[in-house]
PDB file of N, CA and C in Angstrom:
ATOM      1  N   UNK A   1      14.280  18.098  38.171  1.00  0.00           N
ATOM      2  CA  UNK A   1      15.034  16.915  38.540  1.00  0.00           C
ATOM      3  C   UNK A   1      16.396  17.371  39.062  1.00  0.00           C
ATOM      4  N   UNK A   2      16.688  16.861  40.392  1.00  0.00           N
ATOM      5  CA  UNK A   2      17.704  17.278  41.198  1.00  0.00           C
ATOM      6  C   UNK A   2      19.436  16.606  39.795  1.00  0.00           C
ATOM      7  N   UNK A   3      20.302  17.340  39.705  1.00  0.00           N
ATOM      8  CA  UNK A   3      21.573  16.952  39.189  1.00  0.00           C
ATOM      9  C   UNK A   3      22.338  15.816  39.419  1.00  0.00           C
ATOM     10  N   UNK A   4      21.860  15.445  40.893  1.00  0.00           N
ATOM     11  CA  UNK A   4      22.515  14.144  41.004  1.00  0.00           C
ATOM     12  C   UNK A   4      21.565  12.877  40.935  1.00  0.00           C
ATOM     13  N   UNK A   5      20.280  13.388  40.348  1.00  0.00           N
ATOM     14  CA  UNK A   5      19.820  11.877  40.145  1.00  0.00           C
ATOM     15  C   UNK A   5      20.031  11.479  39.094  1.00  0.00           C
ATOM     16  N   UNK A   6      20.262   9.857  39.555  1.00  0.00           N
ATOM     17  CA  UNK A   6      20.572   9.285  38.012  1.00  0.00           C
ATOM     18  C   UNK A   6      19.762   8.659  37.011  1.00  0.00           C
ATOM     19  N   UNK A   7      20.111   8.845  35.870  1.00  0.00           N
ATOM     20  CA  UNK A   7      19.253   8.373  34.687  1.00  0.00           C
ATOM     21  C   UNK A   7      18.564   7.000  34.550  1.00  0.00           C
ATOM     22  N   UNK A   8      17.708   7.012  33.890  1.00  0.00           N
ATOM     23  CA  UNK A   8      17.484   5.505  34.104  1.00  0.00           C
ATOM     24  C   UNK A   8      18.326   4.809  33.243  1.00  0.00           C
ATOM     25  N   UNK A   9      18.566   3.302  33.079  1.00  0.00           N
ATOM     26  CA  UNK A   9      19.571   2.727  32.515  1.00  0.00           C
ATOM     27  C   UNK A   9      18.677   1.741  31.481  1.00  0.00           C
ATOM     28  N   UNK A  10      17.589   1.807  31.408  1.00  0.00           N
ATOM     29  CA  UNK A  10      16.802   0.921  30.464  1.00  0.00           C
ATOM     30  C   UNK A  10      15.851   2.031  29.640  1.00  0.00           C
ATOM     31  N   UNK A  11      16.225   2.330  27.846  1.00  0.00           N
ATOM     32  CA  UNK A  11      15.523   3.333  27.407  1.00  0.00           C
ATOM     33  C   UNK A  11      14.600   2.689  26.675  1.00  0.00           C
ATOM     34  N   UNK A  12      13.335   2.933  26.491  1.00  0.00           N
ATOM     35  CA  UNK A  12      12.791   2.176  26.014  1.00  0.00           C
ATOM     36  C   UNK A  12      12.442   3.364  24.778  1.00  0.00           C
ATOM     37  N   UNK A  13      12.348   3.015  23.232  1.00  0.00           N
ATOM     38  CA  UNK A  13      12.414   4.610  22.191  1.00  0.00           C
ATOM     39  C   UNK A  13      10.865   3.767  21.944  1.00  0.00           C
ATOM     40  N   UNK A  14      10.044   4.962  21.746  1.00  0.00           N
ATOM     41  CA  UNK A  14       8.703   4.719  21.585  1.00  0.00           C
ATOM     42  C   UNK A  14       8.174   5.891  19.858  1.00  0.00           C
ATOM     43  N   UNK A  15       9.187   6.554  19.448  1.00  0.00           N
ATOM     44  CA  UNK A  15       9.088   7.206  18.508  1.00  0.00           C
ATOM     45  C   UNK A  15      10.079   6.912  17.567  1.00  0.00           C
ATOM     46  N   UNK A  16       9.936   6.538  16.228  1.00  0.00           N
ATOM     47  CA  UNK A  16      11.280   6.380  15.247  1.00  0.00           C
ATOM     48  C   UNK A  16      11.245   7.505  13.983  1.00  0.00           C
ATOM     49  N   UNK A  17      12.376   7.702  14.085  1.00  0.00           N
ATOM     50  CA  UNK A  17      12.363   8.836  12.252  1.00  0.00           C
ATOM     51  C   UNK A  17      12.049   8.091  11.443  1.00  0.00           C
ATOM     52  N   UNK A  18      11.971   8.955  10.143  1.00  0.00           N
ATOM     53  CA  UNK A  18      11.508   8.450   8.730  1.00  0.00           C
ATOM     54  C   UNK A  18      12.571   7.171   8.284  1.00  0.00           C
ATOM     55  N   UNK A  19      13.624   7.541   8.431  1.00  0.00           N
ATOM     56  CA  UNK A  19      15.327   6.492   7.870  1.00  0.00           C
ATOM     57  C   UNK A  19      15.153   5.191   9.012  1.00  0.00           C
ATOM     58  N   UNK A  20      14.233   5.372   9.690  1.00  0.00           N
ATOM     59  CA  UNK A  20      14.022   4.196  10.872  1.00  0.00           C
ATOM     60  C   UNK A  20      13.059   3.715  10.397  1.00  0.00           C
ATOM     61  N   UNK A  21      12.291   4.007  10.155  1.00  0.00           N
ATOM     62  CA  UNK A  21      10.531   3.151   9.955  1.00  0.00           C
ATOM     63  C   UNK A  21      10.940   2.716   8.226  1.00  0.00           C
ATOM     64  N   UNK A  22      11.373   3.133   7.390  1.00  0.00           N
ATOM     65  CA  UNK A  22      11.451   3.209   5.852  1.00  0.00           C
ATOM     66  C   UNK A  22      12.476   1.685   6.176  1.00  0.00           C
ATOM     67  N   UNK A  23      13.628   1.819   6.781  1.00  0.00           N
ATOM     68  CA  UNK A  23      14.319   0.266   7.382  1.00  0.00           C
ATOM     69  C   UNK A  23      13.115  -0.400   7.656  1.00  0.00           C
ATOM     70  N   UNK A  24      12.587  -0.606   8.526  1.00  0.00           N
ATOM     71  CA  UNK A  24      11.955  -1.534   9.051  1.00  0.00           C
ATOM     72  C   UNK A  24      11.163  -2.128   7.728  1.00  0.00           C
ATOM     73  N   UNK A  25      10.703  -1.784   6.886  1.00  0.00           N
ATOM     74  CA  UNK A  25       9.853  -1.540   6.192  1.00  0.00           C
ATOM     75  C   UNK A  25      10.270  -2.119   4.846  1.00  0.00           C
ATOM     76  N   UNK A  26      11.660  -1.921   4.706  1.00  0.00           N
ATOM     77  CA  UNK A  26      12.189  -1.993   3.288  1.00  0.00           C
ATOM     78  C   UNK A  26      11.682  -0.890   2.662  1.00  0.00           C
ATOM     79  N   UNK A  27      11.312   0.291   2.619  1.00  0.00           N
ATOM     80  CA  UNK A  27      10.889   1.109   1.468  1.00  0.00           C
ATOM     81  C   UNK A  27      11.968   2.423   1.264  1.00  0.00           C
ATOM     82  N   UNK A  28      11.774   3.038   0.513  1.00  0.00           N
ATOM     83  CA  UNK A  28      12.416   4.363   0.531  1.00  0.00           C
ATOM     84  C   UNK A  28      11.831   5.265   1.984  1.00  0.00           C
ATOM     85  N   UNK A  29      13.058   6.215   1.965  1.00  0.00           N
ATOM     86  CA  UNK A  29      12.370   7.260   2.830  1.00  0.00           C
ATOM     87  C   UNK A  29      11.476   8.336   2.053  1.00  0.00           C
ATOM     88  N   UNK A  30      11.534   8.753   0.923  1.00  0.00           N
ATOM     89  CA  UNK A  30      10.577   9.373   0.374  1.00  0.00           C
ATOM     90  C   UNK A  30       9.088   8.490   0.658  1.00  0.00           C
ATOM     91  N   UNK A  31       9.055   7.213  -0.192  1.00  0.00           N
ATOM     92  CA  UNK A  31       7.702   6.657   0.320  1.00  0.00           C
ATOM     93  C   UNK A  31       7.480   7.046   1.524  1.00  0.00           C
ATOM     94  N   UNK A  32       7.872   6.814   2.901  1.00  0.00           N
ATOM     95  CA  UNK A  32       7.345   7.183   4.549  1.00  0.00           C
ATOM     96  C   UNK A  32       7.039   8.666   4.537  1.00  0.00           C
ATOM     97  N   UNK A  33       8.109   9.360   3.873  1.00  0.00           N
ATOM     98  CA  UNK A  33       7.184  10.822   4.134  1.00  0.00           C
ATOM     99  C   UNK A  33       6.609  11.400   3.390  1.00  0.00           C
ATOM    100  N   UNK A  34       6.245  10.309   2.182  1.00  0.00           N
ATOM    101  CA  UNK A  34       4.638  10.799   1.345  1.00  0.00           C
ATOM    102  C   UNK A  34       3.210  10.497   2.058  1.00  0.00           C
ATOM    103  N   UNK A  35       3.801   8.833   3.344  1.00  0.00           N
ATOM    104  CA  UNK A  35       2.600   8.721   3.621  1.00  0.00           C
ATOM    105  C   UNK A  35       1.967   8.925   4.903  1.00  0.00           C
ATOM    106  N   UNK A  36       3.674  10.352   5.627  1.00  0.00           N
ATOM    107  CA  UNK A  36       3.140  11.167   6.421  1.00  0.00           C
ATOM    108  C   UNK A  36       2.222  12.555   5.556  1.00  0.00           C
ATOM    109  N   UNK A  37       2.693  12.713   4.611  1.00  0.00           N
ATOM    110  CA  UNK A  37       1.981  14.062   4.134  1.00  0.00           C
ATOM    111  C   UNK A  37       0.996  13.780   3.415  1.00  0.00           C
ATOM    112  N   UNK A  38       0.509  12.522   2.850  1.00  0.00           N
ATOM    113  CA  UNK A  38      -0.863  12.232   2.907  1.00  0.00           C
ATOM    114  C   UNK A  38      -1.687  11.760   4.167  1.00  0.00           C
ATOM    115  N   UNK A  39      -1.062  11.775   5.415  1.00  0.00           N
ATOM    116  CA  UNK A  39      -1.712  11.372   6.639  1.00  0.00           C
ATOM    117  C   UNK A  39      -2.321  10.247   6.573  1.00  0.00           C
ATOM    118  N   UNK A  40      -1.940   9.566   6.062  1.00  0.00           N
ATOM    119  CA  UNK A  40      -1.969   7.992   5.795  1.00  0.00           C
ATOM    120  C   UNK A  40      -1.035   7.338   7.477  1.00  0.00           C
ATOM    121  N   UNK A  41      -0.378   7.646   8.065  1.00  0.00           N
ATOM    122  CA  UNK A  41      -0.123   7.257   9.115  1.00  0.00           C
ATOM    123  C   UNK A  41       0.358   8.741   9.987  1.00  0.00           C
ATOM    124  N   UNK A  42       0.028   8.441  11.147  1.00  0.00           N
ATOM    125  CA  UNK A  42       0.190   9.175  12.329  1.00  0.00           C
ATOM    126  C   UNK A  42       1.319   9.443  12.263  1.00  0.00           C
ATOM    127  N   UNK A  43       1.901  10.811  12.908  1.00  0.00           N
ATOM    128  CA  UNK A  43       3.556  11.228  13.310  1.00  0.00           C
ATOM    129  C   UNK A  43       3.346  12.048  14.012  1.00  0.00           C
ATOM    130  N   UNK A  44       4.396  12.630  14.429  1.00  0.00           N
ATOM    131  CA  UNK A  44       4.630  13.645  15.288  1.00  0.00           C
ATOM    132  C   UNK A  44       5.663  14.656  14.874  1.00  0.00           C
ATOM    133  N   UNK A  45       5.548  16.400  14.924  1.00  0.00           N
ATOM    134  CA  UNK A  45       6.132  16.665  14.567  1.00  0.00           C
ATOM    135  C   UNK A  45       6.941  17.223  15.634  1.00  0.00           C
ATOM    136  N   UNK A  46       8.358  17.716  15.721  1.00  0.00           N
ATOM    137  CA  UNK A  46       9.281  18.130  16.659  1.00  0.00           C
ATOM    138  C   UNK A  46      10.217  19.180  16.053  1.00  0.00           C
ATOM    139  N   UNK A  47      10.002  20.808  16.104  1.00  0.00           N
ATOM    140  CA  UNK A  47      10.325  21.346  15.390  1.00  0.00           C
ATOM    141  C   UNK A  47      10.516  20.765  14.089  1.00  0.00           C
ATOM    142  N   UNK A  48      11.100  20.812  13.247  1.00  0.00           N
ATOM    143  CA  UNK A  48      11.598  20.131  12.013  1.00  0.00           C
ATOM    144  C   UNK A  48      11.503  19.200  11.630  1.00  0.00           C
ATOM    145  N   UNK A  49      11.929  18.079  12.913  1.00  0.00           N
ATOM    146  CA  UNK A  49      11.788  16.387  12.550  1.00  0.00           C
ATOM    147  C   UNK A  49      10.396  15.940  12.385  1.00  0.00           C
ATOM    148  N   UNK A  50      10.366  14.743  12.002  1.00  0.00           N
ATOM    149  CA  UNK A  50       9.215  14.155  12.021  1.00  0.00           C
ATOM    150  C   UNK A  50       9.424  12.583  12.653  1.00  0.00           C
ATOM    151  N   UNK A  51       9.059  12.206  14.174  1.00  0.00           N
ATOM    152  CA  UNK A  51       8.986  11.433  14.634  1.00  0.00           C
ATOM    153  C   UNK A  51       7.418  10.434  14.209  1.00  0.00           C
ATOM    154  N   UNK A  52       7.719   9.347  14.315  1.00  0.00           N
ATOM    155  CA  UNK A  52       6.537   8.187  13.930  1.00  0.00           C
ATOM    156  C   UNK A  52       5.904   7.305  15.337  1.00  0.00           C
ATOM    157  N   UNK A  53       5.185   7.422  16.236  1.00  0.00           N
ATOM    158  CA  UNK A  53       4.944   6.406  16.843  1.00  0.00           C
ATOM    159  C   UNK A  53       5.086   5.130  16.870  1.00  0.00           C
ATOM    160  N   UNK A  54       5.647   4.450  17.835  1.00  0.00           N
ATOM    161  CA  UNK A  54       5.352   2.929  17.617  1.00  0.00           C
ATOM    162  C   UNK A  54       4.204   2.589  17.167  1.00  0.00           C
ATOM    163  N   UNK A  55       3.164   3.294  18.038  1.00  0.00           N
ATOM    164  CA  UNK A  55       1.655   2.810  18.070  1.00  0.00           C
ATOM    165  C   UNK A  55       1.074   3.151  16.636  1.00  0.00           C
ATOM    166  N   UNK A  56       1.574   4.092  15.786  1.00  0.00           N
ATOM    167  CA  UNK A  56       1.010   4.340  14.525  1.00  0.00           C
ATOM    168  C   UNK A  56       1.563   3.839  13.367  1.00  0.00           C
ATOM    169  N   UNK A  57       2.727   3.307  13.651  1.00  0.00           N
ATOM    170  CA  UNK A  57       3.287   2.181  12.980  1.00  0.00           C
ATOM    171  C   UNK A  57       2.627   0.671  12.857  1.00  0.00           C
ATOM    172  N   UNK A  58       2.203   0.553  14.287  1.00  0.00           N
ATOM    173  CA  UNK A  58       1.739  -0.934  14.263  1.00  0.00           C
ATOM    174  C   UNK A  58      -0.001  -0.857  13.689  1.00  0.00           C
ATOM    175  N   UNK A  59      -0.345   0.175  13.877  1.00  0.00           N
ATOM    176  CA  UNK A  59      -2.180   0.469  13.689  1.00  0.00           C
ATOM    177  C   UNK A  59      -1.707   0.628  11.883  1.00  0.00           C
ATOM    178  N   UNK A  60      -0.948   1.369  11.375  1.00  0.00           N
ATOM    179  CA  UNK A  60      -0.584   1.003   9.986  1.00  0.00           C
ATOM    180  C   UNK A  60      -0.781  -0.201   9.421  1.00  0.00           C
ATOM    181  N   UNK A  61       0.475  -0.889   9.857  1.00  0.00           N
ATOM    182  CA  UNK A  61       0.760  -2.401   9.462  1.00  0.00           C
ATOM    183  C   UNK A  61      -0.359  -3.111   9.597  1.00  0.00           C
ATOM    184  N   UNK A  62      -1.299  -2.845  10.627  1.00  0.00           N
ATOM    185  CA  UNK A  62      -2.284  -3.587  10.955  1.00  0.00           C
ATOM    186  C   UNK A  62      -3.332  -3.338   9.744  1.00  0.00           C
ATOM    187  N   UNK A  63      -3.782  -2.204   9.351  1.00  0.00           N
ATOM    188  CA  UNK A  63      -4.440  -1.325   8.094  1.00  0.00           C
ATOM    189  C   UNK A  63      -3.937  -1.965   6.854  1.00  0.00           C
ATOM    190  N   UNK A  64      -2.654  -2.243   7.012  1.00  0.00           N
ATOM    191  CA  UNK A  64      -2.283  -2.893   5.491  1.00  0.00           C
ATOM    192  C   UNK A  64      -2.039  -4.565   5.084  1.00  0.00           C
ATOM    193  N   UNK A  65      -2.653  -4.843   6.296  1.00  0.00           N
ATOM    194  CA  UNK A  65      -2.097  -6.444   6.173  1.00  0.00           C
ATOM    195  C   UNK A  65      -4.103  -7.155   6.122  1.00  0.00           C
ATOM    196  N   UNK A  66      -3.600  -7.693   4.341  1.00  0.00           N
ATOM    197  CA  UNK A  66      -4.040  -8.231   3.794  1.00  0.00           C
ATOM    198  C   UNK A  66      -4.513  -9.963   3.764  1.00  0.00           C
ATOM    199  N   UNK A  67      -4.693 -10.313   4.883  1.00  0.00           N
ATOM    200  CA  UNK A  67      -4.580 -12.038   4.477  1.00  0.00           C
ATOM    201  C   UNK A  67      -5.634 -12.084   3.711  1.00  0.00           C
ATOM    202  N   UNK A  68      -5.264 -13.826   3.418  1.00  0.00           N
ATOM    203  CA  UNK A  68      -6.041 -14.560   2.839  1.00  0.00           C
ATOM    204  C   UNK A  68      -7.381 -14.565   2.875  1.00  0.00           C
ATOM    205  N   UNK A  69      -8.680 -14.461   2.505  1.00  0.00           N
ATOM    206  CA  UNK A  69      -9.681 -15.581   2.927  1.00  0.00           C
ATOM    207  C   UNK A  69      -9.909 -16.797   3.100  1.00  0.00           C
ATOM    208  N   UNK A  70     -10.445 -17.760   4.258  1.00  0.00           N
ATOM    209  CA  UNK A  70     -10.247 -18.872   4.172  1.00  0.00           C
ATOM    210  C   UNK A  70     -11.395 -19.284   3.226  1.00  0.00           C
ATOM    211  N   UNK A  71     -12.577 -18.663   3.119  1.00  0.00           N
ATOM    212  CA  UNK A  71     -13.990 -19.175   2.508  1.00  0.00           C
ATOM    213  C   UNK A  71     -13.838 -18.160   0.878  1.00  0.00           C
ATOM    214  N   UNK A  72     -14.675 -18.681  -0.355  1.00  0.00           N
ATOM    215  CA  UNK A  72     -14.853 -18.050  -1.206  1.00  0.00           C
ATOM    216  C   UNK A  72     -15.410 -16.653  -0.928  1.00  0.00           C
ATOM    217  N   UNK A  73     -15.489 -15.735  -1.729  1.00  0.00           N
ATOM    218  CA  UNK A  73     -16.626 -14.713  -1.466  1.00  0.00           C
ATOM    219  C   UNK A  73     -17.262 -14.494  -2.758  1.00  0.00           C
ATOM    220  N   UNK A  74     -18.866 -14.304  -2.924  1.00  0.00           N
ATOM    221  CA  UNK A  74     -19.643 -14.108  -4.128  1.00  0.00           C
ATOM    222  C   UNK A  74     -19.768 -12.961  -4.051  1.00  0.00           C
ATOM    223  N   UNK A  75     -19.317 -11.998  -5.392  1.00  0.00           N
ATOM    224  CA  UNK A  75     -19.246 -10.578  -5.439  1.00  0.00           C
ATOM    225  C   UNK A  75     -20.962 -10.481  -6.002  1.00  0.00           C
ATOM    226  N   UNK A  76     -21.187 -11.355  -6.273  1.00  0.00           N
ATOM    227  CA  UNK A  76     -22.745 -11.194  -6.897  1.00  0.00           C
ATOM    228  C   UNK A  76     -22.482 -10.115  -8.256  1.00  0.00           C
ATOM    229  N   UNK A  77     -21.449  -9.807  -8.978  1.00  0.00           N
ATOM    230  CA  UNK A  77     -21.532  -9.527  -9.702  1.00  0.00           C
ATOM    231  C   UNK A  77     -21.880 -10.472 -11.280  1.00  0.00           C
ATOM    232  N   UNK A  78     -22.755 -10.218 -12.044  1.00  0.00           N
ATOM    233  CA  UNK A  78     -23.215 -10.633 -13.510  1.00  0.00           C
ATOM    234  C   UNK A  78     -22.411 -10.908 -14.181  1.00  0.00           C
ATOM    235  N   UNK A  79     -20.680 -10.158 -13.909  1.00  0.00           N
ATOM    236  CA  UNK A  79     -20.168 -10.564 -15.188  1.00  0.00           C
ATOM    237  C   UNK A  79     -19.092 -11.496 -14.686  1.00  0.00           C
ATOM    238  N   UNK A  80     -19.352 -12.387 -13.387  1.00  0.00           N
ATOM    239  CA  UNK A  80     -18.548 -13.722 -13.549  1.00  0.00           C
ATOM    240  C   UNK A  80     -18.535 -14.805 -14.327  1.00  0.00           C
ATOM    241  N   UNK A  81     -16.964 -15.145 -15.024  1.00  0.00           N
ATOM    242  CA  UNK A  81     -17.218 -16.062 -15.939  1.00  0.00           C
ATOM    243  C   UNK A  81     -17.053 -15.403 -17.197  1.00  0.00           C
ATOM    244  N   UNK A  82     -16.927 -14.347 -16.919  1.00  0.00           N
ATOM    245  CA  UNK A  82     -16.762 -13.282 -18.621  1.00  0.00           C
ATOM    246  C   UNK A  82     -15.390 -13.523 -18.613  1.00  0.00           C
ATOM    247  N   UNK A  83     -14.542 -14.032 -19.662  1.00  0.00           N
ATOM    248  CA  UNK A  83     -13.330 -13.722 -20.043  1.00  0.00           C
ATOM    249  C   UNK A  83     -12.843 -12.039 -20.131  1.00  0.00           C
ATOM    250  N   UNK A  84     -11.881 -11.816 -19.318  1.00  0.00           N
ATOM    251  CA  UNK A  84     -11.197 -10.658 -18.993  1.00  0.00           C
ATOM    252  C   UNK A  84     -10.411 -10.291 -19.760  1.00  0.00           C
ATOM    253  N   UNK A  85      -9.612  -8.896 -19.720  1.00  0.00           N
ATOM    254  CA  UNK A  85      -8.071  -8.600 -20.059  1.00  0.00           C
ATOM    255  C   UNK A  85      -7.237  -8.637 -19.242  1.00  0.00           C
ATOM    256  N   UNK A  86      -7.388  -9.435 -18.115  1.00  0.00           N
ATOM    257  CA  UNK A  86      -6.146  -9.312 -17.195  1.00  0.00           C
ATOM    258  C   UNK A  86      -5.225 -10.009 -17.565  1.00  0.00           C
ATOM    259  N   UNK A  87      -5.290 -10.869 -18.180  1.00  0.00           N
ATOM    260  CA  UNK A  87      -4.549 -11.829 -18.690  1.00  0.00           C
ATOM    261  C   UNK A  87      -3.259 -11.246 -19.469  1.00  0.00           C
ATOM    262  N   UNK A  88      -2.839 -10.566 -19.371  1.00  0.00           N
ATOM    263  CA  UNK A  88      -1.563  -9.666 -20.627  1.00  0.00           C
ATOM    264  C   UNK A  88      -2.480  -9.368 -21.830  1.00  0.00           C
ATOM    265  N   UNK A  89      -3.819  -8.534 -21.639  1.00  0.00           N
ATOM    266  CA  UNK A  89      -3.996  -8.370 -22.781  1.00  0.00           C
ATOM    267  C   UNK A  89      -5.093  -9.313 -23.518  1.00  0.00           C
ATOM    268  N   UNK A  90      -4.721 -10.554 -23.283  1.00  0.00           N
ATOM    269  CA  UNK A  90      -4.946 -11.895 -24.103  1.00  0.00           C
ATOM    270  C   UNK A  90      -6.815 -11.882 -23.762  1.00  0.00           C
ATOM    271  N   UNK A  91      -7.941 -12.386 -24.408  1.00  0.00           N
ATOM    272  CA  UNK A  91      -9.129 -12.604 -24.497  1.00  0.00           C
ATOM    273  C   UNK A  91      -9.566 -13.418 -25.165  1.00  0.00           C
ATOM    274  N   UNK A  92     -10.541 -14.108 -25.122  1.00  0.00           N
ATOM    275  CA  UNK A  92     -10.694 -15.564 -25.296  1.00  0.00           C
ATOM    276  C   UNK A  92     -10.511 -15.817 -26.928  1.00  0.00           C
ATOM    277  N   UNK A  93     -10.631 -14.805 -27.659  1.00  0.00           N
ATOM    278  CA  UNK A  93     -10.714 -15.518 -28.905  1.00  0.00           C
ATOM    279  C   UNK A  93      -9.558 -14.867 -29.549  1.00  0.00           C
ATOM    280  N   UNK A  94      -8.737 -14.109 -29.212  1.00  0.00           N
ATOM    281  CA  UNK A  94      -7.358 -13.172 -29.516  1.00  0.00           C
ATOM    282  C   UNK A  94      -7.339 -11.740 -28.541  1.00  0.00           C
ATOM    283  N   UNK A  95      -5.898 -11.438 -29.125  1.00  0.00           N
ATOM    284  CA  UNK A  95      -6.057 -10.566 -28.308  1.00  0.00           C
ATOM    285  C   UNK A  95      -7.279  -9.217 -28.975  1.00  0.00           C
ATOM    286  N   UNK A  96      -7.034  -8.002 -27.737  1.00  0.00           N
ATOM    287  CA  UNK A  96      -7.930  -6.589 -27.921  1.00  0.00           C
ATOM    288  C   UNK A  96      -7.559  -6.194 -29.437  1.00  0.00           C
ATOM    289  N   UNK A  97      -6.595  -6.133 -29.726  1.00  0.00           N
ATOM    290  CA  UNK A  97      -6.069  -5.457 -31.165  1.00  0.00           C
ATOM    291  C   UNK A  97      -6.566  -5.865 -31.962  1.00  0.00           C
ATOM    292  N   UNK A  98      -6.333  -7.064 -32.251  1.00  0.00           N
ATOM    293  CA  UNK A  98      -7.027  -7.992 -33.722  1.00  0.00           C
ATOM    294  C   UNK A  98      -8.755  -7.770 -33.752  1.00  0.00           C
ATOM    295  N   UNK A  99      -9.165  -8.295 -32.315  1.00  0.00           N
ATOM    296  CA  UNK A  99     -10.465  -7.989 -32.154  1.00  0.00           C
ATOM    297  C   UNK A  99     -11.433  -6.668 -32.265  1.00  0.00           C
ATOM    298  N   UNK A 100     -10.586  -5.528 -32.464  1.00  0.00           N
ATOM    299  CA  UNK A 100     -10.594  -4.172 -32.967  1.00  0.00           C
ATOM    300  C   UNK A 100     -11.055  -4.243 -34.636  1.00  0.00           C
ATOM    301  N   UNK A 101      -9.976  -4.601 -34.727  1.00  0.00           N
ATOM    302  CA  UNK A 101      -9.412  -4.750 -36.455  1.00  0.00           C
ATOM    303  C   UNK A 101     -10.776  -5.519 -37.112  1.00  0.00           C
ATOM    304  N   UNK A 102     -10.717  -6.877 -36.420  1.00  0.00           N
ATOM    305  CA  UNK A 102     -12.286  -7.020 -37.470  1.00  0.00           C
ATOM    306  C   UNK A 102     -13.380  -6.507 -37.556  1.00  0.00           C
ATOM    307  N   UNK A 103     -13.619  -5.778 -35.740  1.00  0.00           N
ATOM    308  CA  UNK A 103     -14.709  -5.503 -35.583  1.00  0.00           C
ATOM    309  C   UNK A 103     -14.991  -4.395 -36.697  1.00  0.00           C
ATOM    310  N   UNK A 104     -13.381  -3.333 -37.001  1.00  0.00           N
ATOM    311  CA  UNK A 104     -13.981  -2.120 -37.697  1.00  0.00           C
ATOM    312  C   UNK A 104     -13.662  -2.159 -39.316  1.00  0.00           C
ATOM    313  N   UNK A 105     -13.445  -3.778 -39.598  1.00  0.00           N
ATOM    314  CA  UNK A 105     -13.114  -4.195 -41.243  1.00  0.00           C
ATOM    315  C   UNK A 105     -14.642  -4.760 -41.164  1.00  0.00           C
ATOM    316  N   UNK A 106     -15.420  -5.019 -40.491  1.00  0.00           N
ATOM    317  CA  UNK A 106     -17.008  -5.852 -40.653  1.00  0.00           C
ATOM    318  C   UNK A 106     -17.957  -4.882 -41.067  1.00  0.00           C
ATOM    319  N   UNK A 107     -17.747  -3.555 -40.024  1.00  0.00           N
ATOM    320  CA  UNK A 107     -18.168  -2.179 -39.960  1.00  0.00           C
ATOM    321  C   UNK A 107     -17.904  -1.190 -41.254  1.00  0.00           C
ATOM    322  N   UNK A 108     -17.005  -1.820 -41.840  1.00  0.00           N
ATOM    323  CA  UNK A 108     -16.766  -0.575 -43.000  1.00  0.00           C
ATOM    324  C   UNK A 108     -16.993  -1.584 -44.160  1.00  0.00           C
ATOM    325  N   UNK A 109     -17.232  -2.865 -44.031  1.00  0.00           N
ATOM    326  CA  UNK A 109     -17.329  -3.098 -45.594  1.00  0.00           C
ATOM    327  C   UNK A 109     -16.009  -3.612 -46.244  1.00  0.00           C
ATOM    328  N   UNK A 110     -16.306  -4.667 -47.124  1.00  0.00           N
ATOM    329  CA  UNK A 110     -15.191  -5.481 -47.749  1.00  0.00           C
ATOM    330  C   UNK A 110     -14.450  -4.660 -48.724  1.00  0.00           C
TER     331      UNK A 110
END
């Protein structure tokens, strides 16, 4: 490129650092470059730096965005309707602990 041509005046940045994408993002910059070094998203490296694509940013976001379902889905699993522990713990008739406790005071005898 001859010295006197001039630059263009509209830059368009198509690569962002880690302290750029981790902004966008709200996260730490450690998180972004754990989930370049698990290759969990695309980068680029440049001697030392580590540049991020736009394009592997947005194919990310796209990978992690979760909506709704509008329709139910049947897991066809058997144990729907079973009272869980997700609840803090809690299960339909007390909590796990107590329910321990009798099971192994029934088991050993009065």
């Amino acid at each position: 490129m001859p010295l006197n041509t001039p630059l263009p005046t509209a830059f368009v940045q198509t690569a962002f650092s880690v302290r750029q994408v981790a902004a966008r993002w709200g996260v730490s910059g450690r998180h972004v470059y754990d989930l370049v070094a698990s290759e969990a998203i695309g980068h680029l490296r440049i001697g030392g730096l580590i540049r991020i694509r736009i394009a592997d940013i947005e194919e990310y976001e796209e990978r992690q965005c979760h909506a709704p379902s509008s329709t139910s889905q049947d897991t066809g699993s058997p144990n729907v309707g079973v009272d869980s522990m997700s609840a803090g713990g809690k299960m339909g008739r007390g909590n796990a602990f107590r329910l321990g406790r009798k099971t192994a005071a029934r088991q050993n005898g009065p």
